[in-house]
Protein backbone atom coordinates (compact mmCIF):
# COMPACT_ATOMS: atom_id res chain seq x y z
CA UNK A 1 61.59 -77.52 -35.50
CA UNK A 2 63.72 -74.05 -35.59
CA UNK A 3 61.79 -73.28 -38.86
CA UNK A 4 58.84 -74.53 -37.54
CA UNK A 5 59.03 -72.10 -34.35
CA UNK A 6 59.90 -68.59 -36.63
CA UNK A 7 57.25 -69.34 -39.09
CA UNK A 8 54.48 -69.38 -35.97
CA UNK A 9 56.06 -66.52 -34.11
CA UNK A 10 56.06 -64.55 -37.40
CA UNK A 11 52.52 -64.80 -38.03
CA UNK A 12 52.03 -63.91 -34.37
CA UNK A 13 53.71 -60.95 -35.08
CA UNK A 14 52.24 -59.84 -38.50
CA UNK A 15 48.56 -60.66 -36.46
CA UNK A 16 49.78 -58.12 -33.52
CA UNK A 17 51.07 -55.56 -35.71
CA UNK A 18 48.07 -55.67 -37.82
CA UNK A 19 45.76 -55.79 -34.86
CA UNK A 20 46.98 -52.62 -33.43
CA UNK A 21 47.06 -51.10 -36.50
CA UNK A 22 43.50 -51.85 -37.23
CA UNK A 23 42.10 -50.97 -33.30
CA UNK A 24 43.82 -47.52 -33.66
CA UNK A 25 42.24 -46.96 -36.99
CA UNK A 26 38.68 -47.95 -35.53
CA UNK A 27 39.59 -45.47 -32.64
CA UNK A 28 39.13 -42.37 -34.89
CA UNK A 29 36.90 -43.47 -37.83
CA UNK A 30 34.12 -45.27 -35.11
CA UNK A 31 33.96 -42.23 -33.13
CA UNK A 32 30.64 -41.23 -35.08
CA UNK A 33 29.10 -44.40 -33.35
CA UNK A 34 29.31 -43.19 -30.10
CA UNK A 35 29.06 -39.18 -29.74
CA UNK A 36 29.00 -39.47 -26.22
CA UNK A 37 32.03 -41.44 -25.64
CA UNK A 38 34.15 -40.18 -27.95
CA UNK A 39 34.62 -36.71 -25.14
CA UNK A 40 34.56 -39.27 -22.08
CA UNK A 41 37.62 -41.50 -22.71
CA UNK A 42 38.66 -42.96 -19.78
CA UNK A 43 42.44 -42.27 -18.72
CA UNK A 44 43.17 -46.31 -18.97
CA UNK A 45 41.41 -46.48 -22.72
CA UNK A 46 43.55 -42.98 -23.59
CA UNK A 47 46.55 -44.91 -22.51
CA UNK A 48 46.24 -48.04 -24.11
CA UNK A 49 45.66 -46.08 -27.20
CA UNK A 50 49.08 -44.22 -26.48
CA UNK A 51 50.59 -47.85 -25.90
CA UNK A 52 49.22 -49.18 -29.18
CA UNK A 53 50.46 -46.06 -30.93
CA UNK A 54 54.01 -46.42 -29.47
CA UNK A 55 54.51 -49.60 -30.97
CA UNK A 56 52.85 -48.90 -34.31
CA UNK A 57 55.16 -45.95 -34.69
CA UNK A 58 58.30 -47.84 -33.15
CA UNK A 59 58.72 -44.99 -30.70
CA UNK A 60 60.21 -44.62 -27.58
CA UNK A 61 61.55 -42.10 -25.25
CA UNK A 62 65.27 -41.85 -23.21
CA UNK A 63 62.87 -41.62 -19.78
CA UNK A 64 60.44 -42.20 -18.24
CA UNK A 65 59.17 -38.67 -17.37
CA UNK A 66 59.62 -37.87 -20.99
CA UNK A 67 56.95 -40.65 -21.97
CA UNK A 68 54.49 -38.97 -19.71
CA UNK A 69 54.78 -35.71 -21.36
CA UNK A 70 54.59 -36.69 -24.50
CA UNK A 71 51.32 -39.15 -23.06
CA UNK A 72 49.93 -35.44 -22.23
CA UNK A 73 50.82 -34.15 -25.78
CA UNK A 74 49.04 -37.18 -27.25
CA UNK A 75 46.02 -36.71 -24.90
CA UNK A 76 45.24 -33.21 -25.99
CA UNK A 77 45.48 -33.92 -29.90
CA UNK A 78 43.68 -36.93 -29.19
CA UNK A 79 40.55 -34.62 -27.74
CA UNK A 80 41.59 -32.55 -30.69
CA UNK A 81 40.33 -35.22 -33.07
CA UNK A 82 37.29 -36.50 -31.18
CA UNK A 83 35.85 -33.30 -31.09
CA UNK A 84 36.60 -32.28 -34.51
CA UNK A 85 35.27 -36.01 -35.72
CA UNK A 86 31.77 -35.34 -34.34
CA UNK A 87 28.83 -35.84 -36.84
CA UNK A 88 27.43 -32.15 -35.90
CA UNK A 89 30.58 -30.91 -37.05
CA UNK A 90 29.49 -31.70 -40.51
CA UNK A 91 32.95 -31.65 -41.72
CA UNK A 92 33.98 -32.75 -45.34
CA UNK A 93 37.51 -34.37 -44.04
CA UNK A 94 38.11 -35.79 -40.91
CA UNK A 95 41.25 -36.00 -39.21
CA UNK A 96 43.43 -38.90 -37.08
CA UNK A 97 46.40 -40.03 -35.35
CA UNK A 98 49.57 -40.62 -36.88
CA UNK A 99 52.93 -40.45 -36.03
CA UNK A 100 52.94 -36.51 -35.51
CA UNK A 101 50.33 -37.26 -32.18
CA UNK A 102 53.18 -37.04 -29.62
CA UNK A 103 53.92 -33.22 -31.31
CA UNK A 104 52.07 -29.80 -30.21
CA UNK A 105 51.62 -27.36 -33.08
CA UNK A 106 53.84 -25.54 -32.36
CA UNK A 107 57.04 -28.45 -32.13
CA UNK A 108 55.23 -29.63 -35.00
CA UNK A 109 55.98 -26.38 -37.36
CA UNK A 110 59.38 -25.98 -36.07
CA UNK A 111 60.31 -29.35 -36.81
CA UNK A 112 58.53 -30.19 -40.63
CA UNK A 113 57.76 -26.70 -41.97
CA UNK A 114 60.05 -23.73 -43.18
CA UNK A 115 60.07 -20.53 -40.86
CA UNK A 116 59.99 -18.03 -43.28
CA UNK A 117 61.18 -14.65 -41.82
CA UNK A 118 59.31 -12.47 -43.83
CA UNK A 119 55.68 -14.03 -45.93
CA UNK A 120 56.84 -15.68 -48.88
CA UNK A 121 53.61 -14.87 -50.69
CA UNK A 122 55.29 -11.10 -50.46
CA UNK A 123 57.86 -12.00 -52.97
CA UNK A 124 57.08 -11.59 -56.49
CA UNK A 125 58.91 -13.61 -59.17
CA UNK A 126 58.25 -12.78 -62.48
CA UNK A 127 55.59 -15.01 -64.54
CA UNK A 128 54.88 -16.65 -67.34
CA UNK A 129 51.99 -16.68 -69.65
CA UNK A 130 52.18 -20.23 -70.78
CA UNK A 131 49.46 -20.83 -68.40
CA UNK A 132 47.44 -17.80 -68.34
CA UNK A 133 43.34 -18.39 -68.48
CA UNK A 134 41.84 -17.84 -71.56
CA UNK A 135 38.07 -17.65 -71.54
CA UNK A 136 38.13 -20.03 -74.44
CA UNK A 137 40.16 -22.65 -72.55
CA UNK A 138 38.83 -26.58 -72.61
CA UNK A 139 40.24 -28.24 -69.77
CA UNK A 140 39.13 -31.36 -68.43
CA UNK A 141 36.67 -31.58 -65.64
CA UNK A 142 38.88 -34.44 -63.52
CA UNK A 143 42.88 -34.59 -63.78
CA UNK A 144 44.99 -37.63 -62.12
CA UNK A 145 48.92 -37.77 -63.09
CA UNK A 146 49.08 -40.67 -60.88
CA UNK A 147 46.66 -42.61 -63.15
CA UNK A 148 48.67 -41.19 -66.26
CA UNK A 149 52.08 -42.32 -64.38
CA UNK A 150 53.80 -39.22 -63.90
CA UNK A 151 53.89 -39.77 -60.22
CA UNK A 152 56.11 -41.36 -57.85
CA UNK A 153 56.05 -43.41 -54.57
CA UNK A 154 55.22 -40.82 -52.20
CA UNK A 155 58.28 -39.92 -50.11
CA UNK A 156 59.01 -39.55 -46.66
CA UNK A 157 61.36 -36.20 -45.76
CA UNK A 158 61.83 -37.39 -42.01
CA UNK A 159 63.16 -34.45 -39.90
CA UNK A 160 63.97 -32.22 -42.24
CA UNK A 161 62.68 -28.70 -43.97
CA UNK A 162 63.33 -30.24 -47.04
CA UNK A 163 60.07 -30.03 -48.29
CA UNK A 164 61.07 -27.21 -50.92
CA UNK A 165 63.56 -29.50 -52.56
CA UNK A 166 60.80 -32.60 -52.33
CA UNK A 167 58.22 -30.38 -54.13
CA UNK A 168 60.69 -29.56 -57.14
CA UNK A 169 62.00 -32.78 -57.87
CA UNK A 170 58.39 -34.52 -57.97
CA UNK A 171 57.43 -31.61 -60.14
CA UNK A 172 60.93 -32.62 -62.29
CA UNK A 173 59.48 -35.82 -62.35
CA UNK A 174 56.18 -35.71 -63.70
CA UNK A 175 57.42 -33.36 -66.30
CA UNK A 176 60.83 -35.53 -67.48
CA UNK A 177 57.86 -38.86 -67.54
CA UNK A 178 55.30 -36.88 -69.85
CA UNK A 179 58.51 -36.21 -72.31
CA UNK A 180 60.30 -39.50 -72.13
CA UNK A 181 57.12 -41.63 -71.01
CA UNK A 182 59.66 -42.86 -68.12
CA UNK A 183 59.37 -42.58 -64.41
CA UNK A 184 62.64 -41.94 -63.18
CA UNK A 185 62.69 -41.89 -59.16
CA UNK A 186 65.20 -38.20 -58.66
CA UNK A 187 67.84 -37.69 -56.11
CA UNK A 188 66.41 -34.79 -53.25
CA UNK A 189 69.50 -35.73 -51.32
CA UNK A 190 72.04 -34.56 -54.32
CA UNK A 191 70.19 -31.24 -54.24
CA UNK A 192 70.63 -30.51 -50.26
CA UNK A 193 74.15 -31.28 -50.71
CA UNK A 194 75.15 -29.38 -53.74
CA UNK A 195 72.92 -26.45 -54.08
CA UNK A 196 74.77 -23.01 -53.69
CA UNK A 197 72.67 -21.61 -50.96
CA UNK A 198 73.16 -24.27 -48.76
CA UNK A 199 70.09 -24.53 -47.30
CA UNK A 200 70.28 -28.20 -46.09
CA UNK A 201 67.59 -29.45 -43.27
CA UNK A 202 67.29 -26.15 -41.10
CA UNK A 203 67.92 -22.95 -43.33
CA UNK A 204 64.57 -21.59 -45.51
CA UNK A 205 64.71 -23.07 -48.88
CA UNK A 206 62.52 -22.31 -52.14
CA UNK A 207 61.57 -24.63 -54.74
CA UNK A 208 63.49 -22.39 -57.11
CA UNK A 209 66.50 -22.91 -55.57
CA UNK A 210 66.15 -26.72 -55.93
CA UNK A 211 65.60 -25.78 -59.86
CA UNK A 212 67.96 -23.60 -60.52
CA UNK A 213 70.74 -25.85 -59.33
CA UNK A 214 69.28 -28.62 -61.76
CA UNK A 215 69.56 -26.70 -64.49
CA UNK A 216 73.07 -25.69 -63.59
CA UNK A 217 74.28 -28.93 -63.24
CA UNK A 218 73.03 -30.16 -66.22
CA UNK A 219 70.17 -32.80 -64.96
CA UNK A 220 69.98 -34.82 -61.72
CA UNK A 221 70.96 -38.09 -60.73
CA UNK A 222 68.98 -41.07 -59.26
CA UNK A 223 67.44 -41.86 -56.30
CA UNK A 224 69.09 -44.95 -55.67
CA UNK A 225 72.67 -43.78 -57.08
CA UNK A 226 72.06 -40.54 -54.66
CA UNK A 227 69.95 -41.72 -52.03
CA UNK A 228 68.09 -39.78 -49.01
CA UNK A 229 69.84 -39.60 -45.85
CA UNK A 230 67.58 -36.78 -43.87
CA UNK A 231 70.47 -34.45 -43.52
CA UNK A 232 72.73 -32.34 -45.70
CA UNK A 233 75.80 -34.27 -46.07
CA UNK A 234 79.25 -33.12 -48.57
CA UNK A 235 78.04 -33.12 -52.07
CA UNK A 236 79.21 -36.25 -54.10
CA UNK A 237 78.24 -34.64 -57.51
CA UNK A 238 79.39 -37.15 -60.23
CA UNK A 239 78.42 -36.60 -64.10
CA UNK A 240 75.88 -39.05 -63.85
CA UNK A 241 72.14 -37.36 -64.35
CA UNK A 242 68.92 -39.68 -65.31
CA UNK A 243 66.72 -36.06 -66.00
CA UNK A 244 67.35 -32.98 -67.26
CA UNK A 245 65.24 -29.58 -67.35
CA UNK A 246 65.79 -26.29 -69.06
CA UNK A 247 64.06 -23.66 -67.23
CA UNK A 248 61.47 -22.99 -64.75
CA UNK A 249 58.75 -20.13 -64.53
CA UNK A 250 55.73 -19.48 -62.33
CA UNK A 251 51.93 -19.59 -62.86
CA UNK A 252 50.30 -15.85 -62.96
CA UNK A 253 49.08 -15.20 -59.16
CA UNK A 254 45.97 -15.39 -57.62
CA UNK A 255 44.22 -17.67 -59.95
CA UNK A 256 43.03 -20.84 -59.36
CA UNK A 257 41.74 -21.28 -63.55
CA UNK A 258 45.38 -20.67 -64.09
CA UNK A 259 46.43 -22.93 -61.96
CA UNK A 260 44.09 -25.62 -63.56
CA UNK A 261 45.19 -24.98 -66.35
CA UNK A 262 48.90 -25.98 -65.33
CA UNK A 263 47.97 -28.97 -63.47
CA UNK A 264 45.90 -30.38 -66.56
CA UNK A 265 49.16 -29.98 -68.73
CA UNK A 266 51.44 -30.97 -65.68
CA UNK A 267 52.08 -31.44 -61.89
CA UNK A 268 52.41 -28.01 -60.19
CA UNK A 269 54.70 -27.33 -57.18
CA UNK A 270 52.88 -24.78 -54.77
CA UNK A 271 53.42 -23.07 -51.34
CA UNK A 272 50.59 -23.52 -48.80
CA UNK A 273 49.67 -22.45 -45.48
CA UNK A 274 50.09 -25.73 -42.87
CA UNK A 275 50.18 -24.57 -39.79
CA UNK A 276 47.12 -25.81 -37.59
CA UNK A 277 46.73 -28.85 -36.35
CA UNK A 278 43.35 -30.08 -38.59
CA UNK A 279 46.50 -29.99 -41.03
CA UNK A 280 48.95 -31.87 -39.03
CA UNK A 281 46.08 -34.65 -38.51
CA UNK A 282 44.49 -34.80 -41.55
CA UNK A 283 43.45 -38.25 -42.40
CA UNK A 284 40.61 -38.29 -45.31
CA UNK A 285 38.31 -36.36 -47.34
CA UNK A 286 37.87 -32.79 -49.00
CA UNK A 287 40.29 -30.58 -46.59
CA UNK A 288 38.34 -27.05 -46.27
CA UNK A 289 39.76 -26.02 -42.85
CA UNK A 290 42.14 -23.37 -41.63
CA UNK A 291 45.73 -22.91 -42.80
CA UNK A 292 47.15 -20.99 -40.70
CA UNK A 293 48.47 -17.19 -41.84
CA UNK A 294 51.42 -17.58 -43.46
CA UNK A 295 52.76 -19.86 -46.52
CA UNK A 296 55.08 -22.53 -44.93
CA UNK A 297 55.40 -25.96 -46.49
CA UNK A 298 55.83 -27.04 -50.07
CA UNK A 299 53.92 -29.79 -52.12
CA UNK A 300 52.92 -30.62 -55.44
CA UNK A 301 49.47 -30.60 -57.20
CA UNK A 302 48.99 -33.34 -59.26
CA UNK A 303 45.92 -33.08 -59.77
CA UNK A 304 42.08 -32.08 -59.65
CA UNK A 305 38.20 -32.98 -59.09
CA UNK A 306 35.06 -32.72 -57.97
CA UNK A 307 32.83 -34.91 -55.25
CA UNK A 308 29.27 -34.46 -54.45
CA UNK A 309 29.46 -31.17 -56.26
CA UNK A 310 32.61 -29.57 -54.16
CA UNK A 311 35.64 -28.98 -56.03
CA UNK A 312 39.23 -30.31 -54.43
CA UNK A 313 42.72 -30.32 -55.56
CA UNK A 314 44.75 -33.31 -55.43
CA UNK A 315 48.27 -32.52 -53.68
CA UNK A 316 51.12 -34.86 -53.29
CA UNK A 317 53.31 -34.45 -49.41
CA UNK A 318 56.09 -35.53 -48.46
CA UNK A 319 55.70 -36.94 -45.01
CA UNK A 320 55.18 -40.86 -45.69
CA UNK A 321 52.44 -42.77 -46.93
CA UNK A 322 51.01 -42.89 -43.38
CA UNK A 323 49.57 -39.07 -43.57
CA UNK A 324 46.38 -38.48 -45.23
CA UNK A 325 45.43 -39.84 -48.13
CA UNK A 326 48.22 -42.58 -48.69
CA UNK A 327 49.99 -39.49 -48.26
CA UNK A 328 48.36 -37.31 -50.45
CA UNK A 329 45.53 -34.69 -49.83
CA UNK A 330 42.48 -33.07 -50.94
CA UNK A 331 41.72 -29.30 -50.50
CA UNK A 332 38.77 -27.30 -51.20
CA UNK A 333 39.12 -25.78 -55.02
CA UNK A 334 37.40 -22.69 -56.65
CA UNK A 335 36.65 -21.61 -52.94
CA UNK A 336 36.17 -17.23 -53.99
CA UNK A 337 39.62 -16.53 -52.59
CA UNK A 338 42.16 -15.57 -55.31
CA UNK A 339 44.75 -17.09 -53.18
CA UNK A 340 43.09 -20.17 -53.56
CA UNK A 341 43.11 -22.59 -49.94
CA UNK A 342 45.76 -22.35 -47.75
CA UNK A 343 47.40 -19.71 -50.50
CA UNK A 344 48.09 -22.58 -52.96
CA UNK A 345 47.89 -19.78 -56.15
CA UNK A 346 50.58 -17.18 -54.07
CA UNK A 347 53.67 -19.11 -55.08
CA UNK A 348 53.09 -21.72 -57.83
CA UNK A 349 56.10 -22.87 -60.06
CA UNK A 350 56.95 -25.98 -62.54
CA UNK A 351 60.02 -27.12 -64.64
CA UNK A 352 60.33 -26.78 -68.36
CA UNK A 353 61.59 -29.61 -70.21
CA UNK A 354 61.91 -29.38 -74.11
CA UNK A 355 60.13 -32.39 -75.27
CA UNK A 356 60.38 -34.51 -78.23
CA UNK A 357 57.81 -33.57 -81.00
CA UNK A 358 55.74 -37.07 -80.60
CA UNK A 359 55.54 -36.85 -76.58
């Protein structure tokens, strides 16, 4: 009978939790149905979506007044979407709740992205020619490392400006699974801890940094020996490392056939511009929208294509599966800008790995 009773109420459970996943999903992508209603929600249907959302996300709030703020937040990026979702807009992405909806902008930047005192596409590293266009370059037209498997579960950095040190390890490993054929899942937490600068969740970190300290210590141990924990914590180096790299070096600036180039022979770890909310809500499709001015997250290309005859990149996050594209996301490519979208050419870097002859 006991068994009986938990096997019912957990398909009752599995039926609500996809139910409510499936009704807010419907909420954004059927707005085209209905242009009219999508800008006259009434303040019950706004609020059951916010209900709906609150469980989905497992979120909750110490009181009650806080709720209703954040039910004011959720309202305006709610209009946010509708309005952006509209079939006159003719846009080639659209965009949808997730679990930053409860966030303005502005919380939103200070929270996920790195507040860079001074533009990071100012700083000039020196570069490498390894990747330099050639005119007589033969690249192919489409590029997937996820299809090759060079690419890991995407990962989830929480509440954290971490991104830097996400960006570099994916890079480290899609480079250490092209030379070893291997996908080894890399420790971001053993970086926060141990790198010199420490930079940890709330101090500006580069992907460099993340790098050099690799190469210092010799390689870089396992996720699961050296798992994430969201925060800098004291650094439990042991001499344990699953990947090694030798050296690092960055892509020539301001070109986005140099950049193709790199991503065809590996994935890429760029800077881009993030701060808008179309970014913040992307859901789907060919991302051509604004940026914001300055360079202020990190993620890695891992990839590139074309659809109906517009180019996109293909560019890994690291803020769960839920975001985007199964956490990934496509942005306009070859767009006349020699910064690329959203600067993705300013500040482009990878990992070296001496490979075996036969890789």
């Amino acid at each position: 009978m006991g068994f009986h009773y938990r096997l019912v109420t957990m398909m009752v459970m599995l039926f609500i939790s996809s139910s409510i996943s499936s009704s807010l999903d419907m909420s954004i992508i059927s707005l085209h149905k209905d242009q009219e209603h999508i800008l006259l929600r009434s303040l019950e249907e706004m609020k059951w979506l916010y209900e709906e959302w609150l469980v989905l996300h497992n979120k909750s709030y110490n009181k009650l007044k806080e709720k209703e703020s954040r039910f004011e937040i959720f309202k305006h990026n709610l209009h946010f979407i509708d309005k952006h979702n509209r079939l006159e807009n003719n846009h080639s992405y659209i965009v949808g709740l997730n679990h930053f909806a409860d966030l303005t902008n502005k919380e939103f930047a200070s929270i996920y992205l790195n507040n860079y005192t001074n533009n990071i596409g100012e700083f000039s590293p020196p570069m490498s020619d390894r990747y330099i266009h050639r005119n007589d370059d033969k690249l192919p037209d489409f590029m997937d490392w996820r299809s090759k498997g060079a690419v890991g579960l995407v990962k989830n950095q929480g509440r954290c400006k971490s991104c830097w040190a996400f960006s570099a390890v994916a890079a480290i490993e899609g480079i250490n699974q092209i030379c070893t054929d291997k996908l080894i899942t890399l420790s971001e937490q053993q970086i926060l801890d141990c790198e010199m600068w420490e930079t940890g969740c709330c101090k500006v970190g580069y992907t460099h940094y993340a790098y050099e300290y690799v190469i210092m210590n010799r390689g870089l141990d396992t996720d699961r020996n050296y798992p994430y924990h969201k925060k800098k914590e004291k650094c439990k180096w042991n001499s344990v490392n699953a990947a090694s790299i030798t050296q690092y070096e960055f892509i020539p600036r301001n070109s986005e056939n140099s950049l193709k180039k790199a991503v065809a022979n590996q994935p890429i770890s760029v800077v881009i511009g993030s701060h808008c909310l179309a970014f913040q809500f992307y859901k789907s499709g060919i991302f051509d929208g604004a940026c914001g001015k300055k360079l202020k997250h990190n993620m890695v290309v891992i990839g590139y294509g074309s659809e109906d005859g517009k180019d996109f990149w293909i560019v890994k996050n690291s803020w769960g599966d839920k975001w985007g594209e199964d956490g990934y996301i496509r942005m306009e490519r070859n767009i006349g800008n020699p910064t690329g979208k959203c600067g993705i050419t300013t500040y482009a870097s990878y990992p070296v790995k001496n490979c075996p002859v036969n890789s």
